[in-house]
Structures are given as structure tokens and as C-alpha cells.
C-alpha atoms as a PDB file:
ATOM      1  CA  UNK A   1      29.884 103.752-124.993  1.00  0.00           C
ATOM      2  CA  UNK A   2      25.989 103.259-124.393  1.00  0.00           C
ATOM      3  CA  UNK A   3      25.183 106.784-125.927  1.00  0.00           C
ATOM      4  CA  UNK A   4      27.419 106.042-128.996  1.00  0.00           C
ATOM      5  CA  UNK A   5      25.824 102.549-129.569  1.00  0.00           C
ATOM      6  CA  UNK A   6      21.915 103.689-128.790  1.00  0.00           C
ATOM      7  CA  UNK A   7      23.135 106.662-131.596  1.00  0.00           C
ATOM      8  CA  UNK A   8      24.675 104.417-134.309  1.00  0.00           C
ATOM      9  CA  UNK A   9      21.510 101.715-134.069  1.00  0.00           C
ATOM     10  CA  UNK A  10      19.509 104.942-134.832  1.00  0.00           C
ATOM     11  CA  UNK A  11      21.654 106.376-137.861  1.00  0.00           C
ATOM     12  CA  UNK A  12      21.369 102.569-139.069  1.00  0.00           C
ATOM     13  CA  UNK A  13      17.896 102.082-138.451  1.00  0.00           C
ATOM     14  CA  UNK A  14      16.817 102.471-141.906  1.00  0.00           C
ATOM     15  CA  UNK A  15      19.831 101.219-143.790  1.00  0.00           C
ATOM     16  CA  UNK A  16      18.870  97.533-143.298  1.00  0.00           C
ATOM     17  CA  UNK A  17      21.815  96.887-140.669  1.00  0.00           C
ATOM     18  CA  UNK A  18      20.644  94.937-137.371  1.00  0.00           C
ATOM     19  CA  UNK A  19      21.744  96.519-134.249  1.00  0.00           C
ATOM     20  CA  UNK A  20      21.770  94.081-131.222  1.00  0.00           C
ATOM     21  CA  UNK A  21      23.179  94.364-127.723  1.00  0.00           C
ATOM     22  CA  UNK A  22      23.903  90.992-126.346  1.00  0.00           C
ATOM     23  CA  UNK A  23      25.653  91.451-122.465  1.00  0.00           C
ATOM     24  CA  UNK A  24      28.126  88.266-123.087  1.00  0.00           C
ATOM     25  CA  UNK A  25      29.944  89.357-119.174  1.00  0.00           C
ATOM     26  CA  UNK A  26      27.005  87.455-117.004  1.00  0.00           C
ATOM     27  CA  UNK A  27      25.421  84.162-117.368  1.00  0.00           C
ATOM     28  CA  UNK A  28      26.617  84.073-121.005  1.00  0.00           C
ATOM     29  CA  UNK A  29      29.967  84.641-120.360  1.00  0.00           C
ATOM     30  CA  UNK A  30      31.494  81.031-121.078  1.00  0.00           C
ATOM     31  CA  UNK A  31      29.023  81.314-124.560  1.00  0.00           C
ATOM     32  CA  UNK A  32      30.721  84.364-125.436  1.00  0.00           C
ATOM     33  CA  UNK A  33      34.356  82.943-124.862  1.00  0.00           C
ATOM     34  CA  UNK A  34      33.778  79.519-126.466  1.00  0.00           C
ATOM     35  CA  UNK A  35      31.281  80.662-129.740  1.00  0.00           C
ATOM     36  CA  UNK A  36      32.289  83.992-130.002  1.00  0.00           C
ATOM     37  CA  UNK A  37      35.918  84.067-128.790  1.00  0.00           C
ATOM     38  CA  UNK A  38      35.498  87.432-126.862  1.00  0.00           C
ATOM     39  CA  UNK A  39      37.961  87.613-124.408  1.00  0.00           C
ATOM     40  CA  UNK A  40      36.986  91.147-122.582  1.00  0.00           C
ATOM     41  CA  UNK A  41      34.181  93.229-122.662  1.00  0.00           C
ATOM     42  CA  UNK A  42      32.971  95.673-123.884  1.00  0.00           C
ATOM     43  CA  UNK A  43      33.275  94.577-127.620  1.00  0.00           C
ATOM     44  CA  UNK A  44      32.022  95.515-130.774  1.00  0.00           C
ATOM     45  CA  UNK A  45      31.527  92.656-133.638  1.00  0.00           C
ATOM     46  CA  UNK A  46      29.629  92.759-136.929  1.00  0.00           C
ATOM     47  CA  UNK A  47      28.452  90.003-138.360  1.00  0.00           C
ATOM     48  CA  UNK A  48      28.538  90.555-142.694  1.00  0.00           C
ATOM     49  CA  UNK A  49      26.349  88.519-144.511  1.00  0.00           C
ATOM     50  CA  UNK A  50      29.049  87.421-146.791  1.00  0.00           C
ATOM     51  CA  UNK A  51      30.934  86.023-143.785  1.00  0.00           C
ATOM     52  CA  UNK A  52      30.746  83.038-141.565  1.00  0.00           C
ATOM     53  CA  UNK A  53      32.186  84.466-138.621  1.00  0.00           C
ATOM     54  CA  UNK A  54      31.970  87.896-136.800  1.00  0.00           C
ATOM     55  CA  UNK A  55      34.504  90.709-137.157  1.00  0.00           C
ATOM     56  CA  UNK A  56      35.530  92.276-134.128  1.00  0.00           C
ATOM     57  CA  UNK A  57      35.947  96.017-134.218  1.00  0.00           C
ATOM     58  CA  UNK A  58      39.490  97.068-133.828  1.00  0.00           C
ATOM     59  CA  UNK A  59      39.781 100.122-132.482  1.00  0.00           C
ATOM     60  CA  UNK A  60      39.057 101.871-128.879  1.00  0.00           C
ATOM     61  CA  UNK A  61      37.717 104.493-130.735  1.00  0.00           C
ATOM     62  CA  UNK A  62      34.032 104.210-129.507  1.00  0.00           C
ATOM     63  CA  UNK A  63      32.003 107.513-131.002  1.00  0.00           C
ATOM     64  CA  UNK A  64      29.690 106.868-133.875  1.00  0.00           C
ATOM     65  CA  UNK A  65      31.833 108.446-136.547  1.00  0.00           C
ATOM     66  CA  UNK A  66      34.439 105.520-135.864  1.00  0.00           C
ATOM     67  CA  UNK A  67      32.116 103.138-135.529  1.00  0.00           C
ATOM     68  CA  UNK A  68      29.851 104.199-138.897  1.00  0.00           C
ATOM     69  CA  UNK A  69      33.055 104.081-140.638  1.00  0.00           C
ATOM     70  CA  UNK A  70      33.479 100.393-139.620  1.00  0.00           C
ATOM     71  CA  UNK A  71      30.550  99.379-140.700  1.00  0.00           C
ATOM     72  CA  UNK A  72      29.991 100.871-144.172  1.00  0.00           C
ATOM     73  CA  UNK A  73      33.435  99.235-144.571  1.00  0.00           C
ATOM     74  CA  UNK A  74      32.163  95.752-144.040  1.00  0.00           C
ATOM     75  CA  UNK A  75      29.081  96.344-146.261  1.00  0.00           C
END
């Protein structure tokens, strides 16, 4: 999945979209189950500006196509 993120955050560089990694399965691990209700990793969320909370990315499907198409839905 590395290759597909490091891919997308480059396609998106320019489109005003934030990429971030954040590794919630160490230290942060109780932060990521209590703020952001992840329960396994890895997993994808997007946070949309007209939203309070994060969306979490539904599918498996991992390559940048899939995940493009997720976010230029929640644009």
C-alpha cells in the first residue's frame, strides 16, 4: 500500500488536498481507537472540510485509481 499512497499524495500534490501518514498501530494506538475509532490498521480516512468527522475509506481496493476515485468523491 506504501507505493499507492507515496503515488496518490503526488497526483494530489497540486490539487490543494493534504496527504498525511499518521502510524496510529504504536504509541498512538489507544489515540487512534478512542479519537479516531480505527479499529485495525492499515486504514485510509479523509477528513472533508465540510465535515466534522473523518470518513473511512471503504474498500480493500488499495491502488491509486480506487483511492483517487474516493477522494474526488468527497470533494
Amino acid at each position: 500500500m506504501e507505493g499507492s499512497y507515496v503515488e496518490l499524495a503526488a497526483k494530489l500534490k497540486e490539487s490543494g488536498v493534504k496527504v498525511g501518514k499518521f502510524r496510529a498501530d504504536g504509541d498512538e494506538k489507544e489515540f487512534a481507537k478512542q479519537e479516531l475509532l480505527l479499529g485495525s490498521f492499515p486504514t485510509i480516512l479523509f477528513f472533508p472540510k465540510h465535515s466534522l468527522k473523518p470518513i473511512k475509506y471503504p474498500s480493500e481496493n488499495r491502488d491509486v485509481n480506487s483511492l483517487m476515485a474516493f477522494v474526488n468523491a468527497l470533494r
